[in-house]
PDB file of N, CA and C in Angstrom:
ATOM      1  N   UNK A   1      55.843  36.163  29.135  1.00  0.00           N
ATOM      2  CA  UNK A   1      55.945  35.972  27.727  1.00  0.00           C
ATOM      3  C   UNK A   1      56.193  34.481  27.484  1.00  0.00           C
ATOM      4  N   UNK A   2      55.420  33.895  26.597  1.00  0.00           N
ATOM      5  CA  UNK A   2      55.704  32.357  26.189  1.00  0.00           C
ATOM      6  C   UNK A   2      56.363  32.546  24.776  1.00  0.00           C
ATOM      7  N   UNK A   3      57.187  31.352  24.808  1.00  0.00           N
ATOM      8  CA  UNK A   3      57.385  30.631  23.284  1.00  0.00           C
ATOM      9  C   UNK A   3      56.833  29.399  23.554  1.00  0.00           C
ATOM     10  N   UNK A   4      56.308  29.064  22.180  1.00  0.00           N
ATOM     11  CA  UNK A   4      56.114  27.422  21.872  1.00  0.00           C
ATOM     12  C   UNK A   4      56.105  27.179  20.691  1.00  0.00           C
ATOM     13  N   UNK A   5      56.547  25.510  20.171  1.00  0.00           N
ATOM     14  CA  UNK A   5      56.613  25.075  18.822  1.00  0.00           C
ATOM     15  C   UNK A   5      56.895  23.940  19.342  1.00  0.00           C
ATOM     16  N   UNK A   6      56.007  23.077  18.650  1.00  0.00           N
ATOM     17  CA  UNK A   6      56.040  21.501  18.699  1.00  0.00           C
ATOM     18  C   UNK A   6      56.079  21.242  19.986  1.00  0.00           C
ATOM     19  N   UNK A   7      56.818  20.510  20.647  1.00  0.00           N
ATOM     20  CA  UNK A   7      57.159  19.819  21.586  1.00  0.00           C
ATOM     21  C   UNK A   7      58.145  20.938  22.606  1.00  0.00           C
ATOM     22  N   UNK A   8      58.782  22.308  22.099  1.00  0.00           N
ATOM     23  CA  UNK A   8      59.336  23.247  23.095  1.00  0.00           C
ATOM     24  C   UNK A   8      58.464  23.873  23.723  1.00  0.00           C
ATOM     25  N   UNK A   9      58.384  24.643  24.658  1.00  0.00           N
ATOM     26  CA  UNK A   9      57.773  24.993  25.906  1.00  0.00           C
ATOM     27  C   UNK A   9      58.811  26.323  26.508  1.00  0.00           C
ATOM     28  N   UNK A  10      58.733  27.352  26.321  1.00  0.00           N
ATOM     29  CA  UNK A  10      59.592  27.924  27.111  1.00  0.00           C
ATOM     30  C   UNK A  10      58.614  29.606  27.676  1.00  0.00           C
ATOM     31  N   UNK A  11      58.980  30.122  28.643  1.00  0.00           N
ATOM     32  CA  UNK A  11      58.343  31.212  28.975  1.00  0.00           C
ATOM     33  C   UNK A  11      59.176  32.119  30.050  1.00  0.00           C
ATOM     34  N   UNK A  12      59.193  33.092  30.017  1.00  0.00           N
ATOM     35  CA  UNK A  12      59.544  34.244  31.082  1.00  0.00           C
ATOM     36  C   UNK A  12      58.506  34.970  32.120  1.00  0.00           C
ATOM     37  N   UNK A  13      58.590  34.547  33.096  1.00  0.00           N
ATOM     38  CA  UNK A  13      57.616  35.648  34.203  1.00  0.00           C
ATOM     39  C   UNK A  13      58.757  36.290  35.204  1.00  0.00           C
ATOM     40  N   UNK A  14      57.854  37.691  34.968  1.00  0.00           N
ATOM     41  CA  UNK A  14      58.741  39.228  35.775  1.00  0.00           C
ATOM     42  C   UNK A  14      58.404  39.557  36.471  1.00  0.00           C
ATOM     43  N   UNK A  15      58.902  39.769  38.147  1.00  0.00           N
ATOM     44  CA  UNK A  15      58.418  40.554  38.463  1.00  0.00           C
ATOM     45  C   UNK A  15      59.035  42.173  39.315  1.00  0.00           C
ATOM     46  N   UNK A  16      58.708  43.218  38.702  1.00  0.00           N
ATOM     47  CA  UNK A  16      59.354  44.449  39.117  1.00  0.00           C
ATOM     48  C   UNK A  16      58.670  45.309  40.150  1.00  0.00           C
ATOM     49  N   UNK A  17      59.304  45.929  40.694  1.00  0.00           N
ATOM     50  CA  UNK A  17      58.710  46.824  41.790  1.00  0.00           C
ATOM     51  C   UNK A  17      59.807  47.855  41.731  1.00  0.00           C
ATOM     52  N   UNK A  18      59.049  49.579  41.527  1.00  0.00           N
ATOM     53  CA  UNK A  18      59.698  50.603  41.290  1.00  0.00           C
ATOM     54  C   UNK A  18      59.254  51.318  42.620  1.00  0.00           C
ATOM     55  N   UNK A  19      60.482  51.956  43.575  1.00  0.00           N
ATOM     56  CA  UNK A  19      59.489  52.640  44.491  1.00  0.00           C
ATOM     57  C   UNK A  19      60.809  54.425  44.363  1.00  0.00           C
ATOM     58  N   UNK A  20      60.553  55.445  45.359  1.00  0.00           N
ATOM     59  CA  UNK A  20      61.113  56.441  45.016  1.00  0.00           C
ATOM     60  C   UNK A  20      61.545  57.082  46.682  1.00  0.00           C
ATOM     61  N   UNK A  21      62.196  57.588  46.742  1.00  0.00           N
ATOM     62  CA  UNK A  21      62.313  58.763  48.399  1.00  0.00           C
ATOM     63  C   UNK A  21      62.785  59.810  47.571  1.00  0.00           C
ATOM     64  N   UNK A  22      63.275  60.702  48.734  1.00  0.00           N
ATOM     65  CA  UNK A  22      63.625  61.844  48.333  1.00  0.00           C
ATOM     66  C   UNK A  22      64.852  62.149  47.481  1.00  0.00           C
ATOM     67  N   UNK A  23      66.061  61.058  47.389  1.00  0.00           N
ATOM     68  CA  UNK A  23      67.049  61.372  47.211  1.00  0.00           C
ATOM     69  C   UNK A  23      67.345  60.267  45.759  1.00  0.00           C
ATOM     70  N   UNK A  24      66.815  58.945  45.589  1.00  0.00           N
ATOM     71  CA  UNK A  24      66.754  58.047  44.675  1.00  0.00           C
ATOM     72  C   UNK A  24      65.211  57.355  44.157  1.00  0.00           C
ATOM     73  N   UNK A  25      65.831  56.969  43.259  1.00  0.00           N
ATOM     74  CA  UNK A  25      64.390  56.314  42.582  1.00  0.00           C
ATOM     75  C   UNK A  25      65.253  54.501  42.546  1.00  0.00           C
ATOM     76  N   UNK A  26      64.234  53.556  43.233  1.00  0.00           N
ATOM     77  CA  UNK A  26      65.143  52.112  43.743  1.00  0.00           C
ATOM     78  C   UNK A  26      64.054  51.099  42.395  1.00  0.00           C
ATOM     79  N   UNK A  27      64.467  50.115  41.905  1.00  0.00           N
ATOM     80  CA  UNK A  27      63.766  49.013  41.341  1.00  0.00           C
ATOM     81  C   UNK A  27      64.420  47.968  41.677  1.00  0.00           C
ATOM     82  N   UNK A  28      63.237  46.722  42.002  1.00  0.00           N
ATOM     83  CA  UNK A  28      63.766  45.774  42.765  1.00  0.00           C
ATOM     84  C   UNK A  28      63.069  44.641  41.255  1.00  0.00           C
ATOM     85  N   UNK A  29      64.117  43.816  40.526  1.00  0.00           N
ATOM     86  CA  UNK A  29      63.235  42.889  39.748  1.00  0.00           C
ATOM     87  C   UNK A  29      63.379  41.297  39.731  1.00  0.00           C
ATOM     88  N   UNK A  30      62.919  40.907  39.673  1.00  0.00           N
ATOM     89  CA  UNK A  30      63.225  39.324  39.528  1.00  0.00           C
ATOM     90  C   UNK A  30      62.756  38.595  38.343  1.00  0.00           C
ATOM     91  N   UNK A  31      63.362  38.174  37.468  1.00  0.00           N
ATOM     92  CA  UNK A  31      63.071  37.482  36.220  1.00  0.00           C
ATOM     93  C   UNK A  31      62.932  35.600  36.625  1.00  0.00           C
ATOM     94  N   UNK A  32      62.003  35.042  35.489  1.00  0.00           N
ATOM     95  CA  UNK A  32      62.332  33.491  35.978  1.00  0.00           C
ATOM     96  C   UNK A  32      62.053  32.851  34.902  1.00  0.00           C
ATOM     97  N   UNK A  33      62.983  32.225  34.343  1.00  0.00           N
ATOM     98  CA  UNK A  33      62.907  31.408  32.839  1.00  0.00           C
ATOM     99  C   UNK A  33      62.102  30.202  33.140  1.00  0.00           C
ATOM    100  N   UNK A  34      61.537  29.620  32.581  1.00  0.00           N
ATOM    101  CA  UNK A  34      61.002  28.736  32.507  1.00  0.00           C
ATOM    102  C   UNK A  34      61.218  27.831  31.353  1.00  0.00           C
ATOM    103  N   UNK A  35      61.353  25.943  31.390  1.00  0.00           N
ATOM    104  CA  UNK A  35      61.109  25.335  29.796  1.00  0.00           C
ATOM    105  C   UNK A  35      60.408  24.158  30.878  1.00  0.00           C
ATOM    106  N   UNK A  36      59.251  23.756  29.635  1.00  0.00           N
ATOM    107  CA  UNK A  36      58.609  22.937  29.713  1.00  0.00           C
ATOM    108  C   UNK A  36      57.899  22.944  31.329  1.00  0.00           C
ATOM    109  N   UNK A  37      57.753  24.105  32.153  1.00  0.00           N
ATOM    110  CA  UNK A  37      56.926  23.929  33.378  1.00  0.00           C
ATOM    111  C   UNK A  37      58.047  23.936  34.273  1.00  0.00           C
ATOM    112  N   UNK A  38      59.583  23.536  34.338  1.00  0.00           N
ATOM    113  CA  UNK A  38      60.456  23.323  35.167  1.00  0.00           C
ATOM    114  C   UNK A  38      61.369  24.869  35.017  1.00  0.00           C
ATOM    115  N   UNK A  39      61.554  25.869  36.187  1.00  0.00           N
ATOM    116  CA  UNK A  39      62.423  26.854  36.335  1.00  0.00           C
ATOM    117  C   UNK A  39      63.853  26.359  36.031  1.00  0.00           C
ATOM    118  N   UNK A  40      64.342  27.145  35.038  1.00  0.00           N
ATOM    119  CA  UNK A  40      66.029  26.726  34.756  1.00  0.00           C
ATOM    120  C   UNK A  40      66.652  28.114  34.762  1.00  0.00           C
ATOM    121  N   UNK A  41      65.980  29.312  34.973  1.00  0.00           N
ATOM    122  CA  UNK A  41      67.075  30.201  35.447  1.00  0.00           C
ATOM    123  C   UNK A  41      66.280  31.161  36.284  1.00  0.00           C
ATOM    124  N   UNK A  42      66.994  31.730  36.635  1.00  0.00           N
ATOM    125  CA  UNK A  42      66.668  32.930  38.132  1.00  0.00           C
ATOM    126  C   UNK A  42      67.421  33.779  38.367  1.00  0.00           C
ATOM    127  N   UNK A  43      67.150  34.846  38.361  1.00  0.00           N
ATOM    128  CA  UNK A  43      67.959  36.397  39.486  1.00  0.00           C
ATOM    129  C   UNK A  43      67.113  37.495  39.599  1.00  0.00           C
ATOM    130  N   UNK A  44      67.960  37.911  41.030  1.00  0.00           N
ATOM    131  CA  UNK A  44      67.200  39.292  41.052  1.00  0.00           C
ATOM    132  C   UNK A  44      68.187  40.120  41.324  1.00  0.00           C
ATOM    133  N   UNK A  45      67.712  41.326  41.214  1.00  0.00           N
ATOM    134  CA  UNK A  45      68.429  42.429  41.660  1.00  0.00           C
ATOM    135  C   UNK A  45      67.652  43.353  42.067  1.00  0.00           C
ATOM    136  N   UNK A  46      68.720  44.778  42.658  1.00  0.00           N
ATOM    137  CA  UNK A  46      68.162  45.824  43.542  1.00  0.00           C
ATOM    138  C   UNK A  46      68.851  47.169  42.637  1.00  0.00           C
ATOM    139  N   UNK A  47      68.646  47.802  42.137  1.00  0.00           N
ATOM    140  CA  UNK A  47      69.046  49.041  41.458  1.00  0.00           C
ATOM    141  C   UNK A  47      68.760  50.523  41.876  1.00  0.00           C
ATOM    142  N   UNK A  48      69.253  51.299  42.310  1.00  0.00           N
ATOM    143  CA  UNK A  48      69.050  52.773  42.419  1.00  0.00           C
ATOM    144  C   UNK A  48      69.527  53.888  41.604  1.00  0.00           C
ATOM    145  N   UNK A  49      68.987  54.985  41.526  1.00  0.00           N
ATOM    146  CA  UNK A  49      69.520  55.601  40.612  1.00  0.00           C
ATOM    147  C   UNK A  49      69.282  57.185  41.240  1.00  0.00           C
ATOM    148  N   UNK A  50      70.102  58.271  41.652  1.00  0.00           N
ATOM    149  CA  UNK A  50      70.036  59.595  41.853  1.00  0.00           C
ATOM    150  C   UNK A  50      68.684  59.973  40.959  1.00  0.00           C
ATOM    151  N   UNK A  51      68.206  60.885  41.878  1.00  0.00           N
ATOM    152  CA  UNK A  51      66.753  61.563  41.604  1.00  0.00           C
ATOM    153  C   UNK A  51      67.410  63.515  40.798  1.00  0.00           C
ATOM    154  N   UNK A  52      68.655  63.394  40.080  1.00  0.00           N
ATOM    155  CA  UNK A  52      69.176  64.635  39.593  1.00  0.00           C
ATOM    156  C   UNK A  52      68.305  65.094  39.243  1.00  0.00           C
ATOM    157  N   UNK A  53      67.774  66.584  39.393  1.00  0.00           N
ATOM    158  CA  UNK A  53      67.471  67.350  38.866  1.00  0.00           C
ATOM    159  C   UNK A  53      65.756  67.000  38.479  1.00  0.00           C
ATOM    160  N   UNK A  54      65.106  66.508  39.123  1.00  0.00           N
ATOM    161  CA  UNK A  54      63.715  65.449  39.398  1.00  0.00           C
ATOM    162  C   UNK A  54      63.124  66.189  40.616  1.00  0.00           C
TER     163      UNK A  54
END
């Protein structure tokens, strides 16, 4: 996703990966801010979640 106006520059690229076993459903994502072409923020994470009643 971009923003821009005038002379700002800013954008977000994602990337997620959902996978599943028998017992959980896992997503792995990494977000990355961007302004003006230069990365100024970053994280990822690892999430699981019980497959109840699925």
């Amino acid at each position: 996703m971009c923003f821009r106006r005038r002379d700002w520059d800013a954008r977000v690229r994602t990337s997620t990966k959902s996978t599943r076993d028998a017992e959980e459903f896992h997503v792995n994502a990494t977000p990355d801010a961007y302004e003006g072409g230069r990365r100024v923020a970053s994280r990822t994470w690892n999430e699981s979640v019980p497959r109840d009643a699925l």
